[in-house]
PDB file of N, CA and C in Angstrom:
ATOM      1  N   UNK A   1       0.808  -1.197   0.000  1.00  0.00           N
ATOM      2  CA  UNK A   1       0.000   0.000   0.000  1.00  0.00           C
ATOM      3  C   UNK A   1       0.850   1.258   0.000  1.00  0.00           C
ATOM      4  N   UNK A   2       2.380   1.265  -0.274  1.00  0.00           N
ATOM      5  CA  UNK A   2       3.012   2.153  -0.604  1.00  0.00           C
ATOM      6  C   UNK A   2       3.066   2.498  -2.157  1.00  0.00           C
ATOM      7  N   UNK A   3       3.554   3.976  -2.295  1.00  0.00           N
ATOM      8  CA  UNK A   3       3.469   4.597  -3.719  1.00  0.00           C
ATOM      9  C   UNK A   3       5.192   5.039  -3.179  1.00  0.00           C
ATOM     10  N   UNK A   4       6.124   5.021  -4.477  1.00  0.00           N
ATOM     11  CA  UNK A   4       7.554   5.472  -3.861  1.00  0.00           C
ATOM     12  C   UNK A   4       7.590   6.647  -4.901  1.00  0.00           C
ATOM     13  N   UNK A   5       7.823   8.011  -5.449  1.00  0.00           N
ATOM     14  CA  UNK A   5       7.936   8.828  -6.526  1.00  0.00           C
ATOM     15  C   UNK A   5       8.939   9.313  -6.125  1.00  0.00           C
ATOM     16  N   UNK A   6       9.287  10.188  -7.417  1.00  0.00           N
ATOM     17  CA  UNK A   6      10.495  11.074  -6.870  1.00  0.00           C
ATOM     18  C   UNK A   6      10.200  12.639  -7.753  1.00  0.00           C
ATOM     19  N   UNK A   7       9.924  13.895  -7.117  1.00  0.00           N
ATOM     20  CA  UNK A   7      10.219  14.923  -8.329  1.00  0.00           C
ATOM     21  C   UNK A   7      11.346  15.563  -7.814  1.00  0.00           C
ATOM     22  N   UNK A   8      12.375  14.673  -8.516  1.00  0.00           N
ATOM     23  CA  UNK A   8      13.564  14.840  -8.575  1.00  0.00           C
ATOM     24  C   UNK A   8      13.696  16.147  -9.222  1.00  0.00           C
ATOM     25  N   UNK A   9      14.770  17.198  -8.898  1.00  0.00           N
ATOM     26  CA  UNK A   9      14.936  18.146  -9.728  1.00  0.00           C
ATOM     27  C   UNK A   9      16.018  17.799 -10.479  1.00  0.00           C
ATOM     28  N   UNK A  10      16.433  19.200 -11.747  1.00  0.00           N
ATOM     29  CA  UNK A  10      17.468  19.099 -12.219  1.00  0.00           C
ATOM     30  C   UNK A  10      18.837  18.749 -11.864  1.00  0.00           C
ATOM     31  N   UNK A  11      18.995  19.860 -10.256  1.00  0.00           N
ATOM     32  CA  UNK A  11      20.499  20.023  -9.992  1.00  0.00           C
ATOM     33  C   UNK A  11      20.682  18.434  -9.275  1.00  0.00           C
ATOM     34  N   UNK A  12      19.720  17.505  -9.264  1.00  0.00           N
ATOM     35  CA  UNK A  12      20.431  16.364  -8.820  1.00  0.00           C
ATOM     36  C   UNK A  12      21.482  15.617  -9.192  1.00  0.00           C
ATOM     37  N   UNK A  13      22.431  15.371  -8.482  1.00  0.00           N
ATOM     38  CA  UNK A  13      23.589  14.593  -8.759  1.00  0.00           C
ATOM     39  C   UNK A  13      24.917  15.910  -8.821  1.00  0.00           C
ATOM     40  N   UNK A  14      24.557  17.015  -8.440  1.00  0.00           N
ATOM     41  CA  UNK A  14      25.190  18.350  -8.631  1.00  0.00           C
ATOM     42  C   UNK A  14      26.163  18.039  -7.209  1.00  0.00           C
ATOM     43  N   UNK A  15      26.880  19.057  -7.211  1.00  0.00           N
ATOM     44  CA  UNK A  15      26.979  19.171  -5.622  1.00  0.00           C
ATOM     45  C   UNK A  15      26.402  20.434  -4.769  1.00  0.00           C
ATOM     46  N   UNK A  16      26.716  20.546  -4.145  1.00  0.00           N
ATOM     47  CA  UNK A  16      25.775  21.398  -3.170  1.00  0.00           C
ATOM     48  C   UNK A  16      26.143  22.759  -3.642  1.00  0.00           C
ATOM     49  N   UNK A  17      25.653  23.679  -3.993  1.00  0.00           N
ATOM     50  CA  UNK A  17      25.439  25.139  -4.063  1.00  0.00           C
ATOM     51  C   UNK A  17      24.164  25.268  -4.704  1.00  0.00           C
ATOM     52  N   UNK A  18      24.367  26.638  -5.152  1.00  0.00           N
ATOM     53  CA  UNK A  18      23.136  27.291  -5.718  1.00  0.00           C
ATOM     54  C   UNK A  18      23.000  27.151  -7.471  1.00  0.00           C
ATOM     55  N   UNK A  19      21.724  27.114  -7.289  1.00  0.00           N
ATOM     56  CA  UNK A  19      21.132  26.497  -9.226  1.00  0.00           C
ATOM     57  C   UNK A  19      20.037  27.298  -8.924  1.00  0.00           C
ATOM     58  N   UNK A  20      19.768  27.295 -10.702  1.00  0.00           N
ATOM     59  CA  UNK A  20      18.834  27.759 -11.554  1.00  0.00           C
ATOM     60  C   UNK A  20      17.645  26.998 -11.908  1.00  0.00           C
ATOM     61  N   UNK A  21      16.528  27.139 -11.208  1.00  0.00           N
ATOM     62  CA  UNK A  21      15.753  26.219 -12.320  1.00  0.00           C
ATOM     63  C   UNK A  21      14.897  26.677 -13.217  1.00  0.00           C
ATOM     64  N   UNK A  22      14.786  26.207 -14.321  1.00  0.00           N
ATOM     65  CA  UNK A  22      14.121  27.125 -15.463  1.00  0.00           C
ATOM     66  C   UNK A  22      14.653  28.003 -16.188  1.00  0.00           C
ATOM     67  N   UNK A  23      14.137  29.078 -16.599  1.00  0.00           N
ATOM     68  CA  UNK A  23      14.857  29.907 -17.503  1.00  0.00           C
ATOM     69  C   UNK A  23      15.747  30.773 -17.137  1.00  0.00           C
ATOM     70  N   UNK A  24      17.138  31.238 -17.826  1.00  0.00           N
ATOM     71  CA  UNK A  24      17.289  32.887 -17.132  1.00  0.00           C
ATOM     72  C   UNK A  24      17.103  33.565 -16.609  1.00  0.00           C
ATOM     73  N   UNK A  25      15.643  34.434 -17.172  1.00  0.00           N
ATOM     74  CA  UNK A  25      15.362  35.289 -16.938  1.00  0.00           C
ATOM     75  C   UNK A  25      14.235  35.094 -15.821  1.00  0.00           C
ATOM     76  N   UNK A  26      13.584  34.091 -15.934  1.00  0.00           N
ATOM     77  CA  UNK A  26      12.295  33.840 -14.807  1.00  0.00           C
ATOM     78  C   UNK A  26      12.113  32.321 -14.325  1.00  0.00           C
ATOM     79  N   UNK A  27      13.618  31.872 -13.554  1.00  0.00           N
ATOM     80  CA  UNK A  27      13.745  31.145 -13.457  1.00  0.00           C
ATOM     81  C   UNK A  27      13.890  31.005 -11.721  1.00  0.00           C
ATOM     82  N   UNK A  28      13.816  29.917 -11.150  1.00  0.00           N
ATOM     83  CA  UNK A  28      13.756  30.381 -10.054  1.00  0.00           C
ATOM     84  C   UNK A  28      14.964  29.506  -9.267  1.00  0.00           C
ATOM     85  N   UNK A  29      15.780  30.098  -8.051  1.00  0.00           N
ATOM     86  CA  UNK A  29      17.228  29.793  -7.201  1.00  0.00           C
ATOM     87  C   UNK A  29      16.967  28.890  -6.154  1.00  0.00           C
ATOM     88  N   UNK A  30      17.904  27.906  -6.648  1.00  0.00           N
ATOM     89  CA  UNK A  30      17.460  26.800  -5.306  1.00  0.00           C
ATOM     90  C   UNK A  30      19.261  26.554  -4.825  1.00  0.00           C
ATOM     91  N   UNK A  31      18.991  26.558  -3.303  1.00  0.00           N
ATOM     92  CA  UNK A  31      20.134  26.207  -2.589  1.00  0.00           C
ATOM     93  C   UNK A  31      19.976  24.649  -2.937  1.00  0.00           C
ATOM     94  N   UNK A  32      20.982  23.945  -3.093  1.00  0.00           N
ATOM     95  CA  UNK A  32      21.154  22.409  -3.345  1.00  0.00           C
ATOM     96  C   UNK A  32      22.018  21.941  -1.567  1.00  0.00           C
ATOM     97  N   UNK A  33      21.317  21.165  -0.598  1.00  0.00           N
ATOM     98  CA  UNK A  33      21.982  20.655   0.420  1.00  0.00           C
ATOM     99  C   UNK A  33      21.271  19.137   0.253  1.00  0.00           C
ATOM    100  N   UNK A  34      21.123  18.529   1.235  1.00  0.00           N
ATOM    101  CA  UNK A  34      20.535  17.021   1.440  1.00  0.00           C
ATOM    102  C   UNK A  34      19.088  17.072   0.160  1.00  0.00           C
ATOM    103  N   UNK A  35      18.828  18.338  -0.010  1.00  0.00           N
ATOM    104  CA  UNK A  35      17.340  18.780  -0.828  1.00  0.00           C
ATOM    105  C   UNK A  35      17.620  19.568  -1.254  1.00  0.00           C
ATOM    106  N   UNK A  36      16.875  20.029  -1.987  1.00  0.00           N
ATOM    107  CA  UNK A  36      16.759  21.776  -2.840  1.00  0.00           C
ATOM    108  C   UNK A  36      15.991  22.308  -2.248  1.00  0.00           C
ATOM    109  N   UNK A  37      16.918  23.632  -1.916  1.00  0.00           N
ATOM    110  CA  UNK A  37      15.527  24.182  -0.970  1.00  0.00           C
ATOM    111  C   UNK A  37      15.660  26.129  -1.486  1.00  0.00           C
ATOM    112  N   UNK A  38      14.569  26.530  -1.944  1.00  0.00           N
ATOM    113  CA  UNK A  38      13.909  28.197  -2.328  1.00  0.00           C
ATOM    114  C   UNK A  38      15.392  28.803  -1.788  1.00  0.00           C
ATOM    115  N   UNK A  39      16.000  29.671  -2.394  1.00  0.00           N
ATOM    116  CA  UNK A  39      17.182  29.837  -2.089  1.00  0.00           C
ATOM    117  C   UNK A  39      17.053  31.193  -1.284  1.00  0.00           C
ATOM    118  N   UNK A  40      18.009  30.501  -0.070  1.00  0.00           N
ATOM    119  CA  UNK A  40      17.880  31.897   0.944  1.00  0.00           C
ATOM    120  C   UNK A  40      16.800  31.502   2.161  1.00  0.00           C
ATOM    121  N   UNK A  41      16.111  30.462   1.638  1.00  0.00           N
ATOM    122  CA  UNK A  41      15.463  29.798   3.024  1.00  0.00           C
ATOM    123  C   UNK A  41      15.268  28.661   3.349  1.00  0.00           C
ATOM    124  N   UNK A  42      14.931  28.072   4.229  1.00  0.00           N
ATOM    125  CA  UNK A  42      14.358  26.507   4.417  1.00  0.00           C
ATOM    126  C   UNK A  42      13.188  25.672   3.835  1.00  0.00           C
ATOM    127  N   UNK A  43      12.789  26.717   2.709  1.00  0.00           N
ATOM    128  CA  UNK A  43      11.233  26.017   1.945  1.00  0.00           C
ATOM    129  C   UNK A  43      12.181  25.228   1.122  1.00  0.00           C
ATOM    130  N   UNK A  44      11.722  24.096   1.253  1.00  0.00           N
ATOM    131  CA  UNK A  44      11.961  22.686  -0.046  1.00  0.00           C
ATOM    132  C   UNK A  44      10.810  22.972  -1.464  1.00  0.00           C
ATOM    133  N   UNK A  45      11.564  23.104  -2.227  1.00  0.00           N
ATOM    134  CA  UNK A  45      11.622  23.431  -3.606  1.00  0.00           C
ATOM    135  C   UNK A  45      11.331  22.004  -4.175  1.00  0.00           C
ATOM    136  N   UNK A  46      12.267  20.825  -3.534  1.00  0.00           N
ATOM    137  CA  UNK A  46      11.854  19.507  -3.939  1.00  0.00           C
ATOM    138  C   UNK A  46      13.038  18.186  -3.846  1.00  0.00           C
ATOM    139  N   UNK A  47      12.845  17.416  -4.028  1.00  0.00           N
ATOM    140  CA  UNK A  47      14.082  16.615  -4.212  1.00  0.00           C
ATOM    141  C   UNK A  47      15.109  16.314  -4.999  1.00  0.00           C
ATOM    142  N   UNK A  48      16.423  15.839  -4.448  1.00  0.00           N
ATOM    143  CA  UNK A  48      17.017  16.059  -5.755  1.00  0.00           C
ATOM    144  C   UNK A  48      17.944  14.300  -5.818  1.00  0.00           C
ATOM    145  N   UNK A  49      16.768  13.221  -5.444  1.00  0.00           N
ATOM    146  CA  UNK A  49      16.919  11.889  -5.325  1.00  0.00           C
ATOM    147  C   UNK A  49      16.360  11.993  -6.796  1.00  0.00           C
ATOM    148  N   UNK A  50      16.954  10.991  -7.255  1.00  0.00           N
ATOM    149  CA  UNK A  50      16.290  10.428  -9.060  1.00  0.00           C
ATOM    150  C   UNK A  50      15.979   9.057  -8.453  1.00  0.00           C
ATOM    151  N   UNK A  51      15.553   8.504  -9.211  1.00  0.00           N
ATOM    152  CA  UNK A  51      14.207   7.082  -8.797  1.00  0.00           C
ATOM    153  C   UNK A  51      14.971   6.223  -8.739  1.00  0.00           C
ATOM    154  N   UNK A  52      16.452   6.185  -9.717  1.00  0.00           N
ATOM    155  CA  UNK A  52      17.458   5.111  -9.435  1.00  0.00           C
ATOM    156  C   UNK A  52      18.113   4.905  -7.970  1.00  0.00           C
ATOM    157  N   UNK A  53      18.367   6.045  -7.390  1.00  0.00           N
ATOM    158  CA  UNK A  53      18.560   6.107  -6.228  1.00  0.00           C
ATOM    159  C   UNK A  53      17.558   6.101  -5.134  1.00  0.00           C
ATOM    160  N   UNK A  54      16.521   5.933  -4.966  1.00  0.00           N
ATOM    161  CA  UNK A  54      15.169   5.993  -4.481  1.00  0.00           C
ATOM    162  C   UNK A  54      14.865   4.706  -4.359  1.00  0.00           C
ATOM    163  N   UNK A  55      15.274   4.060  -5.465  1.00  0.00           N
ATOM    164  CA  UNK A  55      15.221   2.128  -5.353  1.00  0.00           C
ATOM    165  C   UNK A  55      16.203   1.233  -4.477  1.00  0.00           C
ATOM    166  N   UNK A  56      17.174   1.883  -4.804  1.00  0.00           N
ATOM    167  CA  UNK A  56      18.653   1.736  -4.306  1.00  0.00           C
ATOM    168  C   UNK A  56      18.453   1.600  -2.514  1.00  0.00           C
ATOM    169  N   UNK A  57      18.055   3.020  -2.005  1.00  0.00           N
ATOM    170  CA  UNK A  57      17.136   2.959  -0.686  1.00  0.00           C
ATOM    171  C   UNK A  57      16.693   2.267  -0.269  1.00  0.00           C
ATOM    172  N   UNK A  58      15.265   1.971  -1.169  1.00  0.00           N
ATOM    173  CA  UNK A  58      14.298   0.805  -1.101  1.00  0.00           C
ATOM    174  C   UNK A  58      14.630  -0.566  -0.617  1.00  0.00           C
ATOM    175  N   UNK A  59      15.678  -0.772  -1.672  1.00  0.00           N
ATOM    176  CA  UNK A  59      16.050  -2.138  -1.205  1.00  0.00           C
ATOM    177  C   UNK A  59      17.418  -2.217   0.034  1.00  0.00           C
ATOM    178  N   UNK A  60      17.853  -0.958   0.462  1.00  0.00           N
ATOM    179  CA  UNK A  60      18.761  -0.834   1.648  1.00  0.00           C
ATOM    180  C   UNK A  60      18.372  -1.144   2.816  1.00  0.00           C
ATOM    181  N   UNK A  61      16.958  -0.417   2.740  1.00  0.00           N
ATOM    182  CA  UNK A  61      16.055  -1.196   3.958  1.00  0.00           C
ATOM    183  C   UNK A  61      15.259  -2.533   4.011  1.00  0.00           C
ATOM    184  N   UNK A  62      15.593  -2.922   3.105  1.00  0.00           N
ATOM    185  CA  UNK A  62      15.370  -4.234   3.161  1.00  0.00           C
ATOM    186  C   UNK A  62      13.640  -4.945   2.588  1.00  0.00           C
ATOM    187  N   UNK A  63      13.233  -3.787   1.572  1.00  0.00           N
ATOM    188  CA  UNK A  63      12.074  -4.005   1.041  1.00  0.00           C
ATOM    189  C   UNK A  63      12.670  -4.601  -0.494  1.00  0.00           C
ATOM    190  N   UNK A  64      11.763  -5.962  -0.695  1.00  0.00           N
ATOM    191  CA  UNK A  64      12.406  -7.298  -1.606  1.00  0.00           C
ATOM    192  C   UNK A  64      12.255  -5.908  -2.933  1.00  0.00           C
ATOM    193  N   UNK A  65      13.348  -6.541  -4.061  1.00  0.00           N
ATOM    194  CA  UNK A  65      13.301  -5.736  -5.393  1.00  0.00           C
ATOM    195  C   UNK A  65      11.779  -5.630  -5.854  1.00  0.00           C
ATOM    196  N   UNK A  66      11.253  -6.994  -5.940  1.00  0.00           N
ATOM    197  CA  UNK A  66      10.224  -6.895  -6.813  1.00  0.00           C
ATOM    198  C   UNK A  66       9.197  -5.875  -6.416  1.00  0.00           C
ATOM    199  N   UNK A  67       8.820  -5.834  -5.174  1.00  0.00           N
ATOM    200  CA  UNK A  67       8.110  -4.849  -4.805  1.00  0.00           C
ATOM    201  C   UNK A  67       8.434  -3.231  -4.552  1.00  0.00           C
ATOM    202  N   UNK A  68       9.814  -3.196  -4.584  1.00  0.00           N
ATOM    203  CA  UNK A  68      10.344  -1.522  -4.856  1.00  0.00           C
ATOM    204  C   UNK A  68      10.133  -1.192  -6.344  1.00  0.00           C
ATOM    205  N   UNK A  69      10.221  -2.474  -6.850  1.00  0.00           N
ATOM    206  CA  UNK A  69       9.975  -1.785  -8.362  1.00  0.00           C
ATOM    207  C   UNK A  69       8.314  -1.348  -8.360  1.00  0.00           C
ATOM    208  N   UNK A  70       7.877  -2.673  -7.791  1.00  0.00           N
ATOM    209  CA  UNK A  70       6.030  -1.873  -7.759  1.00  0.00           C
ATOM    210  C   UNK A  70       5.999  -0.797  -7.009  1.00  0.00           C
ATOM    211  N   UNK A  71       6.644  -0.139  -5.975  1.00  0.00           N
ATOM    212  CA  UNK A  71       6.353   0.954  -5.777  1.00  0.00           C
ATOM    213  C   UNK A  71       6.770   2.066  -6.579  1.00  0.00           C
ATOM    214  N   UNK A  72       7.676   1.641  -7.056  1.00  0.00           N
ATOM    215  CA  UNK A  72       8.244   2.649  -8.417  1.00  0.00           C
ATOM    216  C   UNK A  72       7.235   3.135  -9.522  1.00  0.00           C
ATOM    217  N   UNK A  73       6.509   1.590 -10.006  1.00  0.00           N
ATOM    218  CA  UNK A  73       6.172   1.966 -11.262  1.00  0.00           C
ATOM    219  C   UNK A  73       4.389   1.887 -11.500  1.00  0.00           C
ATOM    220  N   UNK A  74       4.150   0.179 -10.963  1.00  0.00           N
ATOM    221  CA  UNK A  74       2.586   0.222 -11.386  1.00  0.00           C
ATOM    222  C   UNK A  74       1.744   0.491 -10.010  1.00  0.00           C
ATOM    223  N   UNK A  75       2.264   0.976  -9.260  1.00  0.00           N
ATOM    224  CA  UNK A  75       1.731   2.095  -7.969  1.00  0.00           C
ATOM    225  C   UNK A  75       1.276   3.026  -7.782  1.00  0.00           C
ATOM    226  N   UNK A  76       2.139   3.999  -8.911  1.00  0.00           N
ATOM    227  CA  UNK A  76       2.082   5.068  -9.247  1.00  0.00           C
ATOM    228  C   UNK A  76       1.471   5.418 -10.165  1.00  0.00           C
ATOM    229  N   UNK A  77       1.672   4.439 -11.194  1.00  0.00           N
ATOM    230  CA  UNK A  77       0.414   4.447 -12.536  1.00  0.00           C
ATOM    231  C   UNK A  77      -0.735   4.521 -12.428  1.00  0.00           C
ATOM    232  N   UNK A  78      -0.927   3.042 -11.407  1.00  0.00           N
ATOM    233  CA  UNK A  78      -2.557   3.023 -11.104  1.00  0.00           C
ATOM    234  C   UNK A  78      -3.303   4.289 -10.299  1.00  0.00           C
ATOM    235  N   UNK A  79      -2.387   4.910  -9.189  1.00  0.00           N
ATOM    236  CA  UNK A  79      -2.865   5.681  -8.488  1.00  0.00           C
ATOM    237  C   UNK A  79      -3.242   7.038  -9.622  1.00  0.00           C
ATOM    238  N   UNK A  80      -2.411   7.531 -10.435  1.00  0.00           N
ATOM    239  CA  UNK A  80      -2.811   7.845 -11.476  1.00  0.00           C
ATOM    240  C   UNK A  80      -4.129   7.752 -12.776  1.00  0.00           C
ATOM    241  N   UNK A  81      -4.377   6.596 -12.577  1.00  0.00           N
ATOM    242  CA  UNK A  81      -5.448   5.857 -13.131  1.00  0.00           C
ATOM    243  C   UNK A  81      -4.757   6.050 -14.971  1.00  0.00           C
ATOM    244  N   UNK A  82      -2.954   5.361 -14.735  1.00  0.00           N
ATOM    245  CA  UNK A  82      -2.504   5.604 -15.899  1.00  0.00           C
ATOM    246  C   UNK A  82      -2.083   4.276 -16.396  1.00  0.00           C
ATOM    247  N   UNK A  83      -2.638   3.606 -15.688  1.00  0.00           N
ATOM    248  CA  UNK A  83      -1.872   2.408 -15.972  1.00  0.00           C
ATOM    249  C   UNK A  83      -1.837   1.527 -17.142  1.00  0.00           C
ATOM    250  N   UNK A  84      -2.742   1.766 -18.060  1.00  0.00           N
ATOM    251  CA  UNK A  84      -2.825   1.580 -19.210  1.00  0.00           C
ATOM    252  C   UNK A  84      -1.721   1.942 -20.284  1.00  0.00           C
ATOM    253  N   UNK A  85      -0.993   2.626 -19.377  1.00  0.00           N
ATOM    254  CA  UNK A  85       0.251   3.203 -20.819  1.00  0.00           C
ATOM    255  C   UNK A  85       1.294   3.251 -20.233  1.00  0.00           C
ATOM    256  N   UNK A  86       1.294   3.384 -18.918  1.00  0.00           N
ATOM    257  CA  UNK A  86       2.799   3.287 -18.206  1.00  0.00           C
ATOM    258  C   UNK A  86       2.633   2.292 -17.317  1.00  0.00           C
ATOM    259  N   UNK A  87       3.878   2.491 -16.438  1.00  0.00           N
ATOM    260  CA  UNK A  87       3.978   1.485 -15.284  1.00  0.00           C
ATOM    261  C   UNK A  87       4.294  -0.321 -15.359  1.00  0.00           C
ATOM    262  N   UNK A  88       4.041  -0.712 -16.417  1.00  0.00           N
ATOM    263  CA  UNK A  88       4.482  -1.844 -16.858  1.00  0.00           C
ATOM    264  C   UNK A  88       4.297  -2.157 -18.871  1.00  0.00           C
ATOM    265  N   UNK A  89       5.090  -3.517 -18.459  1.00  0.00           N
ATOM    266  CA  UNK A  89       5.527  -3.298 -20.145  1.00  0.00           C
ATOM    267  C   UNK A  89       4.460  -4.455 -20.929  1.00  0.00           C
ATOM    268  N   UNK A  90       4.010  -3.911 -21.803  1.00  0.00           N
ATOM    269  CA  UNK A  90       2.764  -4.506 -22.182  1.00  0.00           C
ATOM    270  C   UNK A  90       2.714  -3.628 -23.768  1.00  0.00           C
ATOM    271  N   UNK A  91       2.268  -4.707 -24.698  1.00  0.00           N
ATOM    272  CA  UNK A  91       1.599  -3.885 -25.902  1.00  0.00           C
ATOM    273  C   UNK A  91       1.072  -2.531 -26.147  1.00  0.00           C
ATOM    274  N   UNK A  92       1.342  -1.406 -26.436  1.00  0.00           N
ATOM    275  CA  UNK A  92       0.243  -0.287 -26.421  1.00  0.00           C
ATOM    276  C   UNK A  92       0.959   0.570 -25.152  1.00  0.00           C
ATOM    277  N   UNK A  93       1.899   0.167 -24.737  1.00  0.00           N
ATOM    278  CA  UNK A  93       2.198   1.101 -23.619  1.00  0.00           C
ATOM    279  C   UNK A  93       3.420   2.231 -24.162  1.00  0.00           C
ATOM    280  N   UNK A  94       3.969   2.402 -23.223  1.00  0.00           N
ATOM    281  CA  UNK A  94       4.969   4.201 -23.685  1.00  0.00           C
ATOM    282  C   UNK A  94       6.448   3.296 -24.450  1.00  0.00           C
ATOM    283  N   UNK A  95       6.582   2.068 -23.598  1.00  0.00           N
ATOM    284  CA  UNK A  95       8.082   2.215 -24.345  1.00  0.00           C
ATOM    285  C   UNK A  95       9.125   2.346 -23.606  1.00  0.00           C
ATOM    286  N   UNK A  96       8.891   2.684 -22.350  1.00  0.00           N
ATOM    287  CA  UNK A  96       9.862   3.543 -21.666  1.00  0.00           C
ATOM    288  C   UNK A  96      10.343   2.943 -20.721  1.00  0.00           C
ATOM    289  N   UNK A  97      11.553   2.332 -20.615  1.00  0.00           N
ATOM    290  CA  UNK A  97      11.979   1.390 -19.677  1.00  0.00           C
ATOM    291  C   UNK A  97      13.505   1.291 -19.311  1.00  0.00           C
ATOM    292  N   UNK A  98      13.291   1.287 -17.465  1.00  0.00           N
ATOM    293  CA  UNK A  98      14.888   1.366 -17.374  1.00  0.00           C
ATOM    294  C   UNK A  98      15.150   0.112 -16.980  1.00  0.00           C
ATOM    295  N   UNK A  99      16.792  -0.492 -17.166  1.00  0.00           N
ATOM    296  CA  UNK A  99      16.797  -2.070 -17.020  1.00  0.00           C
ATOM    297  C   UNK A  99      17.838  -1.855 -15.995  1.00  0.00           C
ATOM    298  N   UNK A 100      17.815  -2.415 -14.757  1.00  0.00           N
ATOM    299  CA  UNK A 100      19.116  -2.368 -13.761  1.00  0.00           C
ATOM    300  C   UNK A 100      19.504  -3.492 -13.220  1.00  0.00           C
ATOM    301  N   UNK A 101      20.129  -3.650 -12.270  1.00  0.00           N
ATOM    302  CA  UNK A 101      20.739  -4.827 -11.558  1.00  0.00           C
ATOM    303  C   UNK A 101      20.275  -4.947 -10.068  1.00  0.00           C
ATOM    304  N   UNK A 102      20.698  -5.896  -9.946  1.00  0.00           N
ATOM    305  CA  UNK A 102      19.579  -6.452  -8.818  1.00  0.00           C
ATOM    306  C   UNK A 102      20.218  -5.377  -7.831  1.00  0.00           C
ATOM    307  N   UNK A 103      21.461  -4.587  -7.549  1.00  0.00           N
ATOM    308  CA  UNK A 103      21.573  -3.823  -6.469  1.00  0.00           C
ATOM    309  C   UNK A 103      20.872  -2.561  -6.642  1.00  0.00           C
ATOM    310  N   UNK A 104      20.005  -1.877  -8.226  1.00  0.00           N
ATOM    311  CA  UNK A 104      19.463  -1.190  -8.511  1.00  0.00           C
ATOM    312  C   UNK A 104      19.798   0.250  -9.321  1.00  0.00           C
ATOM    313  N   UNK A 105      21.254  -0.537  -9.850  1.00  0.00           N
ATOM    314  CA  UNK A 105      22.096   0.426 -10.704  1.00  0.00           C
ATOM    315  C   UNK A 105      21.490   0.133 -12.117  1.00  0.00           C
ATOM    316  N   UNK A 106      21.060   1.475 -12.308  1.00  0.00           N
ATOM    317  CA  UNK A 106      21.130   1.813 -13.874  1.00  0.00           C
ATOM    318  C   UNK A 106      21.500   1.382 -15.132  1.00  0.00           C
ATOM    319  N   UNK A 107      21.654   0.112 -15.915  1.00  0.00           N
ATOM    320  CA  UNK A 107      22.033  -0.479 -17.152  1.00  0.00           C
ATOM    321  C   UNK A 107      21.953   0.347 -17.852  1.00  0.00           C
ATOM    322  N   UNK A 108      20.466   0.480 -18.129  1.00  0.00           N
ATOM    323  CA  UNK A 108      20.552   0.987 -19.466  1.00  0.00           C
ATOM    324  C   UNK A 108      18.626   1.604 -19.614  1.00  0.00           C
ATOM    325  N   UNK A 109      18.798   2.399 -20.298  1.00  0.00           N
ATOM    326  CA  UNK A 109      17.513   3.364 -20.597  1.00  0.00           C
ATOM    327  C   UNK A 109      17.193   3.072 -21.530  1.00  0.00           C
ATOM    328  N   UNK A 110      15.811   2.877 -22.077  1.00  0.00           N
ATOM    329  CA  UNK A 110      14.742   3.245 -22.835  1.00  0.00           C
ATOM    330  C   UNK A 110      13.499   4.152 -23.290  1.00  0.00           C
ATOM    331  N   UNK A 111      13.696   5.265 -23.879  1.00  0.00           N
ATOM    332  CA  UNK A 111      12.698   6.225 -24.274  1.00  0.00           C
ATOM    333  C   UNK A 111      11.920   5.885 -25.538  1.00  0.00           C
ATOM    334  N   UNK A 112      10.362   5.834 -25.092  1.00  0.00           N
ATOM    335  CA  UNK A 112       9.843   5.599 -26.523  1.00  0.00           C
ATOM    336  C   UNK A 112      10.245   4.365 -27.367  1.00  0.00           C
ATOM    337  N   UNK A 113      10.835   2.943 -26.755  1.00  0.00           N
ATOM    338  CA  UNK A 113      11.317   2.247 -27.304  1.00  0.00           C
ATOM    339  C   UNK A 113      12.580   2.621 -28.096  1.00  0.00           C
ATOM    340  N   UNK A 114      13.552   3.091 -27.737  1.00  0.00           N
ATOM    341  CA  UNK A 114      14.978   3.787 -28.237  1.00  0.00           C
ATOM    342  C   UNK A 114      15.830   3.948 -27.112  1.00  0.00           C
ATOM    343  N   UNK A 115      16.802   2.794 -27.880  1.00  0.00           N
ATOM    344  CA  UNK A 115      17.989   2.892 -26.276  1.00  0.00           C
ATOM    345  C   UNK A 115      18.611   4.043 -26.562  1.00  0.00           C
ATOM    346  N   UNK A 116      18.711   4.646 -25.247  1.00  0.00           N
ATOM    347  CA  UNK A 116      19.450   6.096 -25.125  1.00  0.00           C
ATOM    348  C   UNK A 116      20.579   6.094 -24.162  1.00  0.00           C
ATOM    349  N   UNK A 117      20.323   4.271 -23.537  1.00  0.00           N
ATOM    350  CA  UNK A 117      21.353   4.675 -22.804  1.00  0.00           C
ATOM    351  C   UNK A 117      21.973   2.936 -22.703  1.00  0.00           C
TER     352      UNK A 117
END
């Protein structure tokens, strides 16, 4: 009955200072520490965990793969009421698939059915 997401921001994987998000000109400053946080104060702006690392977690504490991946993917779909096109791989769906290793490292990417990575 868990959902795991991540809105990971850009500056993730950065190191800690200050970023831009968005445009130039009307873009808005996030301090980068453990989180991104509205720059200049303690409001969280958002996370800056990506889902590979979010799984990685998952299974640190000792929740089995198969089910970190369901919280990853058709958890989130369904709660969505998207599950018809994402969240698992099936005929008619997006395409979009990341393939990792059982410790939850990153292989290799799929966009749209096109390895990109």
């Amino acid at each position: 009955k868990l959902v795991a997401v991540s809105d990971c921001l850009s500056p993730a994987g950065m190191e800690a200072g200050r970023y831009r998000l968005g445009d130039a000109e009307n873009g808005t400053l996030v301090d980068v520490r453990e989180a991104a946080f509205v720059a200049g104060t303690d409001k969280l702006a958002g996370s800056i965990v990506a889902s590979d690392l979010l799984l990685q977690n998952l299974i640190s504490i000792g929740i089995p793969v198969v089910d970190a991946v369901w919280m990853l993917t058709k958890a989130p779909a369904a709660l969505l009421g998207k599950s018809d096109v994402v969240g698992s791989i099936k005929i008619g769906g997006s395409a979009d698939l990341v393939v990792f290793d059982e410790a939850g490292t990153v292989k290799h990417v799929v966009c749209q059915g096109v390895v990109i990575r």
